[in-house]
N, C-alpha and C. Protein backbone atom coordinates (compact mmCIF):
# COMPACT_ATOMS: atom_id res chain seq x y z
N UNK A 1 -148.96 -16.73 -25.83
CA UNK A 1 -148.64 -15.39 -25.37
C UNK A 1 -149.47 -15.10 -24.13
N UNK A 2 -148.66 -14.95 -22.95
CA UNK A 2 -149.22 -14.24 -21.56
C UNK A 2 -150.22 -12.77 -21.92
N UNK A 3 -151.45 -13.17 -21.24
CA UNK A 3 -152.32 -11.53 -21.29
C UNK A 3 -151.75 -10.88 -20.25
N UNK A 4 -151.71 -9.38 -21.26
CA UNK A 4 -151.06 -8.27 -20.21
C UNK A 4 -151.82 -7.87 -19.03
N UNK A 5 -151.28 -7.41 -17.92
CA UNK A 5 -152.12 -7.06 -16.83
C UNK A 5 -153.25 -6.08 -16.68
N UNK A 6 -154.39 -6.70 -16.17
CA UNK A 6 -155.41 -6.11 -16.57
C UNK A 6 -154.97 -4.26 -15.95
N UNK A 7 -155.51 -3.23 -16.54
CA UNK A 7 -155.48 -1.95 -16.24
C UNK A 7 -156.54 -1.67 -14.72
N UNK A 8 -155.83 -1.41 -13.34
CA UNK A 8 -156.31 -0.58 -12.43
C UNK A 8 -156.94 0.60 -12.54
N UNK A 9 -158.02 0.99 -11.88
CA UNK A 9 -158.28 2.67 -11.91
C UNK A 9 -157.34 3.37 -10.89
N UNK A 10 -157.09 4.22 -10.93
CA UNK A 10 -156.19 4.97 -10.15
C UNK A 10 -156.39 5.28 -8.79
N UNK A 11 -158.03 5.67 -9.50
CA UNK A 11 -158.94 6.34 -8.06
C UNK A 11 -159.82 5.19 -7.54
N UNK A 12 -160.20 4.95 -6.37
CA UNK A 12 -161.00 4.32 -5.80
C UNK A 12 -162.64 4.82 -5.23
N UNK A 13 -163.93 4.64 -6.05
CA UNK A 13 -165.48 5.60 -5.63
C UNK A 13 -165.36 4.80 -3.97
N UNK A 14 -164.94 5.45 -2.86
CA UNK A 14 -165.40 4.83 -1.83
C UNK A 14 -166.88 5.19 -1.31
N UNK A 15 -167.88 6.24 -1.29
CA UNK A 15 -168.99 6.78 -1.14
C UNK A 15 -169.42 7.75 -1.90
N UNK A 16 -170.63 8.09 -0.80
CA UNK A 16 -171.04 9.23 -0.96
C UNK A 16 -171.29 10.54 -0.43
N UNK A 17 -171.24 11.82 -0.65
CA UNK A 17 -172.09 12.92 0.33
C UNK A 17 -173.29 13.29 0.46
N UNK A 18 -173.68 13.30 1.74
CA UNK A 18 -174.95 13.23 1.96
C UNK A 18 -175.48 14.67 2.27
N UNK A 19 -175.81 15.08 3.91
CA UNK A 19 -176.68 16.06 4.49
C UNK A 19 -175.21 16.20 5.06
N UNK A 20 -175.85 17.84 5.37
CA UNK A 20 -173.81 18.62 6.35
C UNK A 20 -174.65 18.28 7.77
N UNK A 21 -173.73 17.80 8.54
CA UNK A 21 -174.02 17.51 10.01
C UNK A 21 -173.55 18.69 10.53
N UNK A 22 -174.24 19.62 11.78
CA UNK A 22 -174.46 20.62 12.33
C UNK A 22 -173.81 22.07 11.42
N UNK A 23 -173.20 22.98 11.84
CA UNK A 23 -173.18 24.32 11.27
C UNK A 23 -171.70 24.81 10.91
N UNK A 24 -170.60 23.83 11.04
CA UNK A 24 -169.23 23.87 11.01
C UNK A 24 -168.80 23.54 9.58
N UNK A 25 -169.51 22.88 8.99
CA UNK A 25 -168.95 22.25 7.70
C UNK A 25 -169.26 20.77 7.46
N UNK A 26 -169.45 20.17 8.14
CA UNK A 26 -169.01 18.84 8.45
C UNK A 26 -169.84 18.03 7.84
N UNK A 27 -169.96 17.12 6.77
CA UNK A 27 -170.98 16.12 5.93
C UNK A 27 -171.06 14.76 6.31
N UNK A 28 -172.29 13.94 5.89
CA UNK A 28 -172.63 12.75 6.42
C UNK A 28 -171.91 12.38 4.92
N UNK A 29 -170.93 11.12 4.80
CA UNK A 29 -170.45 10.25 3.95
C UNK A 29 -171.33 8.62 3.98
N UNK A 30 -171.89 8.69 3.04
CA UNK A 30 -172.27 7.15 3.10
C UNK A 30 -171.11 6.26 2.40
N UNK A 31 -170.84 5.33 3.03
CA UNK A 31 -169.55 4.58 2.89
C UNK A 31 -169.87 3.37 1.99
N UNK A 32 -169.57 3.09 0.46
CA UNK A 32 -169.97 1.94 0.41
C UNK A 32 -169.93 0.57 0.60
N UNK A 33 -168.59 1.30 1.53
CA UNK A 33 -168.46 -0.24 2.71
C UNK A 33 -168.43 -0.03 4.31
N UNK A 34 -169.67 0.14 4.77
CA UNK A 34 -169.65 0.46 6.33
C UNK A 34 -168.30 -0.14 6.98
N UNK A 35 -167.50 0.68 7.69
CA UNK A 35 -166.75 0.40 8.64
C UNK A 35 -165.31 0.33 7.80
N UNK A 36 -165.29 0.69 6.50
CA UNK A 36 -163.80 1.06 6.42
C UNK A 36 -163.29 2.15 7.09
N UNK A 37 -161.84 1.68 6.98
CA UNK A 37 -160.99 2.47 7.42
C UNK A 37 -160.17 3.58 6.43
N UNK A 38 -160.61 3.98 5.20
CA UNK A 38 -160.13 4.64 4.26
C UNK A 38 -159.45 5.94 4.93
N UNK A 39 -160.54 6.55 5.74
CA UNK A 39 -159.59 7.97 6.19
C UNK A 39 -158.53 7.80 7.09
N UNK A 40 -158.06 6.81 7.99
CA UNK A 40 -156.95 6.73 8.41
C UNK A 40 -156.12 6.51 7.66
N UNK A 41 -155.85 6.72 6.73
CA UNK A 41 -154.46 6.46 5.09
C UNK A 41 -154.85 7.71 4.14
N UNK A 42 -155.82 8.18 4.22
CA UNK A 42 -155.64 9.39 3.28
C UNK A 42 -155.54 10.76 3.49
N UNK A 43 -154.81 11.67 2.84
CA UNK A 43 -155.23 13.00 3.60
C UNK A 43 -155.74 13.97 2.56
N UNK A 44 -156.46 13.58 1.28
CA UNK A 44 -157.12 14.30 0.52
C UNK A 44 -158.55 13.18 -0.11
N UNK A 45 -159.10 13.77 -0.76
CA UNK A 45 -160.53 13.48 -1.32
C UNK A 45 -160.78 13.71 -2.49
N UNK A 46 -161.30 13.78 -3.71
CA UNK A 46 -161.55 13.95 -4.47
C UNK A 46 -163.19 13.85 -4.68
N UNK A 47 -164.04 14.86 -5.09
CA UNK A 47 -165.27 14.71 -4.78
C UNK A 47 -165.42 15.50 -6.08
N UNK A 48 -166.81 13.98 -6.93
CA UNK A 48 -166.94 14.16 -8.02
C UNK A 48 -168.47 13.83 -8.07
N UNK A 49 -168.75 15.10 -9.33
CA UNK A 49 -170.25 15.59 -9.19
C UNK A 49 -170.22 15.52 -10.83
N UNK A 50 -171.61 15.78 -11.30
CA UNK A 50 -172.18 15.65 -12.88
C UNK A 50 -170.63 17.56 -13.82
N UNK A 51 -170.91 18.31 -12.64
CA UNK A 51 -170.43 19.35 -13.07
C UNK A 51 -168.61 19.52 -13.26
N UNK A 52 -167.97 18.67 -12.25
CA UNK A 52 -166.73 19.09 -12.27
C UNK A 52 -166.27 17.72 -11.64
N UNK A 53 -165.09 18.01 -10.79
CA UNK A 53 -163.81 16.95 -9.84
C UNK A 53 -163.56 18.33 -9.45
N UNK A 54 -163.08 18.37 -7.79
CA UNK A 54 -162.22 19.19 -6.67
C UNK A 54 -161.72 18.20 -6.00
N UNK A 55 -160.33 18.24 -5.66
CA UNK A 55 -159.72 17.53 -4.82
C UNK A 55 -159.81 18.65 -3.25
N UNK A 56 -159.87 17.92 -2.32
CA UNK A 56 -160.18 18.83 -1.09
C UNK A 56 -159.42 17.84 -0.26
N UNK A 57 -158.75 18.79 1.13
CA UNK A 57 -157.73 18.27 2.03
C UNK A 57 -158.36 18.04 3.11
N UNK A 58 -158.21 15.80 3.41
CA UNK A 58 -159.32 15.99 4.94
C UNK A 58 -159.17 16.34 5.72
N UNK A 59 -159.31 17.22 6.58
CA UNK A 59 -159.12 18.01 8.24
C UNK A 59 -159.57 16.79 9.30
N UNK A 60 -160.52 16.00 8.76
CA UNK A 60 -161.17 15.33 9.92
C UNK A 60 -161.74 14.26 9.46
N UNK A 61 -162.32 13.07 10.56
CA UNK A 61 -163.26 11.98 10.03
C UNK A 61 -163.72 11.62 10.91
N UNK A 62 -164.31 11.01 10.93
CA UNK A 62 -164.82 10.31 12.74
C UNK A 62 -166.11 9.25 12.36
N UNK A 63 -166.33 8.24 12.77
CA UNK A 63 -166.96 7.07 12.31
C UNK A 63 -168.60 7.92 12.88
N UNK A 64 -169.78 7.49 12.40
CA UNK A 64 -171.32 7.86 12.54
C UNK A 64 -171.79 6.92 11.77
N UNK A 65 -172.72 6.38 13.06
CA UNK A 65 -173.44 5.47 12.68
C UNK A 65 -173.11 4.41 11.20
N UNK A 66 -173.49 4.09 10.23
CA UNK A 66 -172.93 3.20 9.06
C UNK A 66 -171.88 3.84 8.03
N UNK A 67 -171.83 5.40 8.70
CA UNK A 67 -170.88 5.94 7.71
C UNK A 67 -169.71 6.73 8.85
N UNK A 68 -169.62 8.04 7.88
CA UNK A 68 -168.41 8.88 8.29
C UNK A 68 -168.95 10.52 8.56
N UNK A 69 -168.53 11.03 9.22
CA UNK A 69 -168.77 12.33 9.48
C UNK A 69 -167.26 12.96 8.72
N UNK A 70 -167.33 13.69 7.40
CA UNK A 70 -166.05 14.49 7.15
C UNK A 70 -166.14 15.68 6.71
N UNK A 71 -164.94 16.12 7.22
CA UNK A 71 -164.38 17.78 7.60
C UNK A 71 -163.66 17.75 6.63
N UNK A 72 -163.92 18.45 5.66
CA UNK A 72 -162.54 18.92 4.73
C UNK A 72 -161.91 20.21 4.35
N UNK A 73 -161.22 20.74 3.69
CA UNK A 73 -160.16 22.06 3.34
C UNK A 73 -161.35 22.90 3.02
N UNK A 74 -161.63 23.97 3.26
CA UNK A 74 -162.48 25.03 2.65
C UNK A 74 -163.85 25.22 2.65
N UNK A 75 -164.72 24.00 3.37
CA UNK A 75 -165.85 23.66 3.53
C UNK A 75 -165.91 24.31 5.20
N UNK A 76 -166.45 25.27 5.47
CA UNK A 76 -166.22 26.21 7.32
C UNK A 76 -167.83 25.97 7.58
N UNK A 77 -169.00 25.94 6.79
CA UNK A 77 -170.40 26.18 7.50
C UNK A 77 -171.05 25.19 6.49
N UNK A 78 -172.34 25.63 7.39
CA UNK A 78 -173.07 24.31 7.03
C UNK A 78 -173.96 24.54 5.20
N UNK A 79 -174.05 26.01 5.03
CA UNK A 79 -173.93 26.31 3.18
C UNK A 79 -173.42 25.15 2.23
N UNK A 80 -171.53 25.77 2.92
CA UNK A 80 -170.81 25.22 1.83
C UNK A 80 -171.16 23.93 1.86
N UNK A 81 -170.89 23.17 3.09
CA UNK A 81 -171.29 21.75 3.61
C UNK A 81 -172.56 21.21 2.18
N UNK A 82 -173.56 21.74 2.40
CA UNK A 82 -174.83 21.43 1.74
C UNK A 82 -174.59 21.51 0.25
N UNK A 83 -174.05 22.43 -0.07
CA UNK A 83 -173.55 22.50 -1.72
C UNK A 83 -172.28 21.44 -2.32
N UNK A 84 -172.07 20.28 -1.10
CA UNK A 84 -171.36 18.88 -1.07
C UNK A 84 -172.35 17.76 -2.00
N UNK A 85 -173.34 17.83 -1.17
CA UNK A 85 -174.73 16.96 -1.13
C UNK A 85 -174.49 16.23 -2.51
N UNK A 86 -174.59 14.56 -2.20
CA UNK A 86 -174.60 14.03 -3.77
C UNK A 86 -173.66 13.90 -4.60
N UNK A 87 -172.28 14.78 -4.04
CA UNK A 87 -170.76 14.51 -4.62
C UNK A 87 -170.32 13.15 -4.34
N UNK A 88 -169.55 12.08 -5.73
CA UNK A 88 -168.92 10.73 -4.99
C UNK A 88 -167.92 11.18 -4.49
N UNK A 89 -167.56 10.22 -3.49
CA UNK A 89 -166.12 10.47 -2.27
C UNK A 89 -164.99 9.70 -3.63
N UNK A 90 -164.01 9.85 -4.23
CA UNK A 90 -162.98 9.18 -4.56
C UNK A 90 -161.55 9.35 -3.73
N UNK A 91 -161.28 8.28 -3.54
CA UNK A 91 -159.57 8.55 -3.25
C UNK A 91 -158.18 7.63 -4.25
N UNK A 92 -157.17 8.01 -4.21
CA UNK A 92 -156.29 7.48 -4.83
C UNK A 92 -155.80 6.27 -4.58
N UNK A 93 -155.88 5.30 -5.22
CA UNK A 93 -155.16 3.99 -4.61
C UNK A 93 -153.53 4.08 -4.16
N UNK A 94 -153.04 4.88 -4.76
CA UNK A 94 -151.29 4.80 -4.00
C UNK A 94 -151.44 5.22 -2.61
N UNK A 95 -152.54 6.01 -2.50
CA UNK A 95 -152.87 6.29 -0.87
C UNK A 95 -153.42 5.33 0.27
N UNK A 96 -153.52 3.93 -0.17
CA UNK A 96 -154.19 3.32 0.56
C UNK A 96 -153.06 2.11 0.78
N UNK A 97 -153.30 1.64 1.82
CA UNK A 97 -151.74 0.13 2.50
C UNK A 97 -152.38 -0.75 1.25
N UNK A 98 -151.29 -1.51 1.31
CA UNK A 98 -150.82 -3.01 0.33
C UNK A 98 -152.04 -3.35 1.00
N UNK A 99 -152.66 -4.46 -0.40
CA UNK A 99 -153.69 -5.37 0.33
C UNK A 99 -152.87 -6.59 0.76
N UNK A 100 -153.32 -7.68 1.64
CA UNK A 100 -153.03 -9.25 1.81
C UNK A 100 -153.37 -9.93 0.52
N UNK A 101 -152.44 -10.93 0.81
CA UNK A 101 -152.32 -11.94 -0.45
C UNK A 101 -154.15 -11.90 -0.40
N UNK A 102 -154.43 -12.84 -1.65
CA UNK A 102 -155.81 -12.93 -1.82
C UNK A 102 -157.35 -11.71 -1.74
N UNK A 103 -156.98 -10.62 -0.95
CA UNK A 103 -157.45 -9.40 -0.82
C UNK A 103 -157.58 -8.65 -2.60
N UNK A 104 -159.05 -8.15 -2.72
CA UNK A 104 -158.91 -7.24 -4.10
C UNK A 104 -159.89 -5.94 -3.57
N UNK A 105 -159.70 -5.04 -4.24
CA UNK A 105 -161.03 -4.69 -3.89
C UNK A 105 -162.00 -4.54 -5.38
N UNK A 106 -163.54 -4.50 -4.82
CA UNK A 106 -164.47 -4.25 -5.78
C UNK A 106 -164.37 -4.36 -7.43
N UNK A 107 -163.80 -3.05 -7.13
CA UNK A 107 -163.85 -2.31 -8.44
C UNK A 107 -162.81 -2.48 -9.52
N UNK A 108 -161.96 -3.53 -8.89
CA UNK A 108 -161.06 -3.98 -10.25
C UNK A 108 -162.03 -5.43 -10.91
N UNK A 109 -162.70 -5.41 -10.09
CA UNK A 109 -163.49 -6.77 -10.88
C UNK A 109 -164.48 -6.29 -12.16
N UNK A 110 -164.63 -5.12 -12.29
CA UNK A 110 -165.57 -4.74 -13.42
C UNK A 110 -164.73 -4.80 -14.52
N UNK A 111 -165.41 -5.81 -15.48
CA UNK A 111 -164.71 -6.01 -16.90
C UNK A 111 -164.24 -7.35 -16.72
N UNK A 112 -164.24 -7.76 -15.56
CA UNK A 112 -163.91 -9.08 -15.54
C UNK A 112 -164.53 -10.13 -16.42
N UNK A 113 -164.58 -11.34 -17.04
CA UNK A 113 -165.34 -11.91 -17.39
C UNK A 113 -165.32 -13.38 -16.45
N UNK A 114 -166.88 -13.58 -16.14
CA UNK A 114 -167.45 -14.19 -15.33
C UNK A 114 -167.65 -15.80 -16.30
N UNK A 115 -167.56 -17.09 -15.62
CA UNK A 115 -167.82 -18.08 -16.36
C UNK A 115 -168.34 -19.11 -15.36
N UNK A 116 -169.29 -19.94 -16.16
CA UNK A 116 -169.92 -20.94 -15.21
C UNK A 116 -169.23 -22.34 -15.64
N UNK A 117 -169.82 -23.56 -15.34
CA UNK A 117 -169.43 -24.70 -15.29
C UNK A 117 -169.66 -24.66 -16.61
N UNK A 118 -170.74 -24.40 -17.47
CA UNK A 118 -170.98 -24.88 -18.98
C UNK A 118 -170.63 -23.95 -19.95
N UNK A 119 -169.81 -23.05 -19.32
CA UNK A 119 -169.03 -21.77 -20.15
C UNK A 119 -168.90 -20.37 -19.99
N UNK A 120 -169.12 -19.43 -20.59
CA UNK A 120 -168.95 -17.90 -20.50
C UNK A 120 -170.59 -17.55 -19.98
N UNK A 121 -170.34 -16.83 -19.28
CA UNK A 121 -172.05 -16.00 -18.90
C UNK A 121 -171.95 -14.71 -19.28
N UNK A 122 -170.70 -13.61 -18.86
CA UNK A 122 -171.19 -12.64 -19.23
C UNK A 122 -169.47 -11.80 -18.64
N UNK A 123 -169.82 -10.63 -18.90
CA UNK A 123 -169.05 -9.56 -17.95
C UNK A 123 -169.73 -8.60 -17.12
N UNK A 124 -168.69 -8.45 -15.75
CA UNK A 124 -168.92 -7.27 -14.80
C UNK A 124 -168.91 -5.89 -15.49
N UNK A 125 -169.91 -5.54 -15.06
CA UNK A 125 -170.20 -3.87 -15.29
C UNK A 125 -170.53 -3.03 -14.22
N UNK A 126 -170.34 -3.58 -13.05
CA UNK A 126 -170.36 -2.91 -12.26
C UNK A 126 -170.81 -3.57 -10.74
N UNK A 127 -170.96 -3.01 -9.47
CA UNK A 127 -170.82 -3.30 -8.23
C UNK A 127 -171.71 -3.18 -7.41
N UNK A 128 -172.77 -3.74 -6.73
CA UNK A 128 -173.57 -3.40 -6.14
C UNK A 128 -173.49 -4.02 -4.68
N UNK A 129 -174.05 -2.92 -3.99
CA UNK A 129 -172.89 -3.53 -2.23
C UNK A 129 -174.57 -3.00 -1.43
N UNK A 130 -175.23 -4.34 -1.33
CA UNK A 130 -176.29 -4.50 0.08
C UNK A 130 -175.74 -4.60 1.16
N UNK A 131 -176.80 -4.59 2.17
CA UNK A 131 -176.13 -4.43 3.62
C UNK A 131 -175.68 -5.32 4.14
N UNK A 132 -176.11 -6.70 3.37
CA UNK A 132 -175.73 -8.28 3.63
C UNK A 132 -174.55 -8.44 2.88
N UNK A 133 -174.73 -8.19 1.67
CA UNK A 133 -173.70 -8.80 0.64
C UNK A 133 -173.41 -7.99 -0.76
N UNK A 134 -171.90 -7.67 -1.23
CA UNK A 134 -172.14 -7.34 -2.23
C UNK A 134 -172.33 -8.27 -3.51
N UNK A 135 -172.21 -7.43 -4.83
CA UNK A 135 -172.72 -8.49 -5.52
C UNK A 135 -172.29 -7.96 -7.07
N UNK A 136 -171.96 -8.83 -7.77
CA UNK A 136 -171.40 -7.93 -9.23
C UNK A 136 -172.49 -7.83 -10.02
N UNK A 137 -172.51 -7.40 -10.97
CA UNK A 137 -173.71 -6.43 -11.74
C UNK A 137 -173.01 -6.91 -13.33
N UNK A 138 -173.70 -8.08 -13.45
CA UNK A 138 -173.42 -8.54 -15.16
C UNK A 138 -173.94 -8.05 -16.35
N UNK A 139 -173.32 -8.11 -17.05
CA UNK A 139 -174.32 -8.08 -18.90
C UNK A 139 -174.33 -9.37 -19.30
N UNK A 140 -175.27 -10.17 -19.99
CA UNK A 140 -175.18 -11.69 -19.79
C UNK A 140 -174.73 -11.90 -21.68
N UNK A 141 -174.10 -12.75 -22.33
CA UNK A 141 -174.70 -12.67 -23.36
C UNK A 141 -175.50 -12.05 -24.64
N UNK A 142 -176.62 -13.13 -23.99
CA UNK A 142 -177.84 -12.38 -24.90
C UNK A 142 -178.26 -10.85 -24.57
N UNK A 143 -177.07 -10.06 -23.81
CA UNK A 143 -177.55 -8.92 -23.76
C UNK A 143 -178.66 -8.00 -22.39
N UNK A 144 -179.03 -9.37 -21.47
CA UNK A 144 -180.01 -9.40 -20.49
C UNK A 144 -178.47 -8.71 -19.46
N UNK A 145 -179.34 -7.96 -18.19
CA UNK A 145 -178.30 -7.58 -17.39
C UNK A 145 -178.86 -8.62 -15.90
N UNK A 146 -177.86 -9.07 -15.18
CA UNK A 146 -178.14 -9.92 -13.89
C UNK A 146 -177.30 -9.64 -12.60
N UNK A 147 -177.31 -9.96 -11.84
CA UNK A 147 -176.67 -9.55 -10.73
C UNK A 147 -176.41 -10.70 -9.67
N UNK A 148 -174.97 -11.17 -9.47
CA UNK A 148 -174.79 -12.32 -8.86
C UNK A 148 -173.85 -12.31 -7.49
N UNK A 149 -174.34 -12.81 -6.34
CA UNK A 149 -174.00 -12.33 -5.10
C UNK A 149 -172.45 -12.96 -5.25
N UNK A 150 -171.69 -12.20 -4.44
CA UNK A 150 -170.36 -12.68 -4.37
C UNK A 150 -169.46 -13.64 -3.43
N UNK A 151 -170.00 -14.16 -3.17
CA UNK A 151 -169.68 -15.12 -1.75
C UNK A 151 -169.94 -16.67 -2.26
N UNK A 152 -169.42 -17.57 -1.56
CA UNK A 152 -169.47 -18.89 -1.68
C UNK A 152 -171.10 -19.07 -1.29
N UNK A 153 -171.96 -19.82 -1.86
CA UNK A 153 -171.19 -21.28 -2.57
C UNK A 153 -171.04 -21.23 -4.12
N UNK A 154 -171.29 -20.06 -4.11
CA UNK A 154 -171.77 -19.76 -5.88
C UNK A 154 -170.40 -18.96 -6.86
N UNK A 155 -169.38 -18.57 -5.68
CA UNK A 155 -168.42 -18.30 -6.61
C UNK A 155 -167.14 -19.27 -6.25
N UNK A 156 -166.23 -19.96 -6.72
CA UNK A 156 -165.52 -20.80 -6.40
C UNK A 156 -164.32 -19.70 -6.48
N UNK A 157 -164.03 -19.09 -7.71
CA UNK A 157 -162.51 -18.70 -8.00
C UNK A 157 -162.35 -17.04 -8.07
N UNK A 158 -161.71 -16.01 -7.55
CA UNK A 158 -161.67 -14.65 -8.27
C UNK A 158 -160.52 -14.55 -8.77
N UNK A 159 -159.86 -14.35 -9.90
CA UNK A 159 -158.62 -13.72 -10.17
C UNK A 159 -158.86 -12.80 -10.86
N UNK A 160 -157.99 -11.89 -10.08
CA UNK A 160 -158.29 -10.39 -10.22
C UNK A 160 -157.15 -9.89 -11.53
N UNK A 161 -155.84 -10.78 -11.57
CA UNK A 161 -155.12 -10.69 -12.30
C UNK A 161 -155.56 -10.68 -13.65
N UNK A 162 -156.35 -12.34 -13.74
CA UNK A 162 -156.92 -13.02 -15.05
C UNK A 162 -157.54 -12.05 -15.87
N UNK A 163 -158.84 -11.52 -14.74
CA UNK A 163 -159.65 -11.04 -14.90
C UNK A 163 -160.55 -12.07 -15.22
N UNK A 164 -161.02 -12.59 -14.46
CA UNK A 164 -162.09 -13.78 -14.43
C UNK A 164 -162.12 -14.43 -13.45
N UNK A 165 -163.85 -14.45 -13.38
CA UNK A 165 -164.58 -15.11 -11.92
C UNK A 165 -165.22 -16.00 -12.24
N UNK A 166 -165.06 -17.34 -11.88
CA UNK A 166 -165.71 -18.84 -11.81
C UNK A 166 -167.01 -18.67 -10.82
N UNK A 167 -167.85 -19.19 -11.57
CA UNK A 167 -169.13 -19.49 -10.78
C UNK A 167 -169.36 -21.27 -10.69
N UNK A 168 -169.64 -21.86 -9.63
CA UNK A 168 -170.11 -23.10 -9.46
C UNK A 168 -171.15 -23.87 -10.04
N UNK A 169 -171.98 -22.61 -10.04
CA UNK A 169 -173.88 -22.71 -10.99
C UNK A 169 -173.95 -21.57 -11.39
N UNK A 170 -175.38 -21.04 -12.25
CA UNK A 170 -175.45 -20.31 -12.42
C UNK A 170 -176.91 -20.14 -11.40
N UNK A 171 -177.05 -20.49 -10.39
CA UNK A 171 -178.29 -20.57 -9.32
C UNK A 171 -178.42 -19.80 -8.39
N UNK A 172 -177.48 -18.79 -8.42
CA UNK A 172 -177.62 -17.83 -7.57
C UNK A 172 -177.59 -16.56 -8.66
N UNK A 173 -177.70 -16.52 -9.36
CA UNK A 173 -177.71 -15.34 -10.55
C UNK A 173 -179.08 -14.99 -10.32
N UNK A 174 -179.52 -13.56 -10.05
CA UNK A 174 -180.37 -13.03 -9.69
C UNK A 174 -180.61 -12.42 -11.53
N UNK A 175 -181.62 -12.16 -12.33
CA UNK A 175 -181.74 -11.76 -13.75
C UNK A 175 -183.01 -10.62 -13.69
């Protein structure tokens, strides 16, 4: 029997909000992938805090320095701006273009289960994105949590479908 297809999230965490840049509204987004292009495909936001979810309509974006400068629906001064601070940026995946063959992003890899040459290591729980490299965020087993960079030479295979990522060694597993 074929396994059913693994379940997508709907929404995509692309950042964060930071400090409101000058007195208009306007917030610093830390991107957790410098130099996407997310706001040219979307025209709403979803910005989620410990207290609630508001979806808000983007007016604006404009690239700054490793992130984004954004303008959104109802946010006019630099108050409201500041009472942003610390909200995640989400957007909807139907809002974003088809990826290329081989293309995934991130965050469908959590839950994946990860395996080395001498068997199972563990599953993704989550995503951690340095300025060099990101890197998945395991539970191992015995219960230990590790963190293993995502790039060759240490990962051979991703299927995002499977839901499982081949590792070559386990020698780049950071524990």
């Amino acid at each position: 029997m074929a396994a059913a297809p693994r379940q997508r999230p709907r929404r995509l965490q692309i950042g964060r909000i930071g400090a409101p840049h000058g007195l208009t509204g306007e917030v610093r987004v830390t991107l957790h992938f410098s130099g996407s292009d997310v706001f040219e495909h979307v025209r709403s936001v979803l910005l989620v805090t410990p207290t609630g979810e508001r979806e808000l309509g983007v007016r604006a974006a404009r690239p700054h320095g490793p992130g984004v400068l954004l303008r959104v629906e109802g946010v006019n001064d630099r108050d409201a701006a500041a009472a942003l601070r610390g909200a995640l940026v989400e957007v909807e995946r139907s809002g974003l273009p088809p990826l290329a063959p081989g293309e995934y992003y991130l965050v469908d890899l959590v839950g994946a289960q990860v395996v080395g040459p001498e068997g199972p290591v563990g599953v993704v729980t989550g995503i951690a994105t340095h300025p060099s490299v990101s890197c998945i965020e395991l539970e191992l087993g015995d219960g230990r949590r590790a963190e293993q960079m995502l790039s060759e030479p240490w990962v051979t295979r991703v299927d995002v479908e499977g839901g499982t990522i081949e590792l070559s060694s386990l020698d780049g597993l950071v524990i």
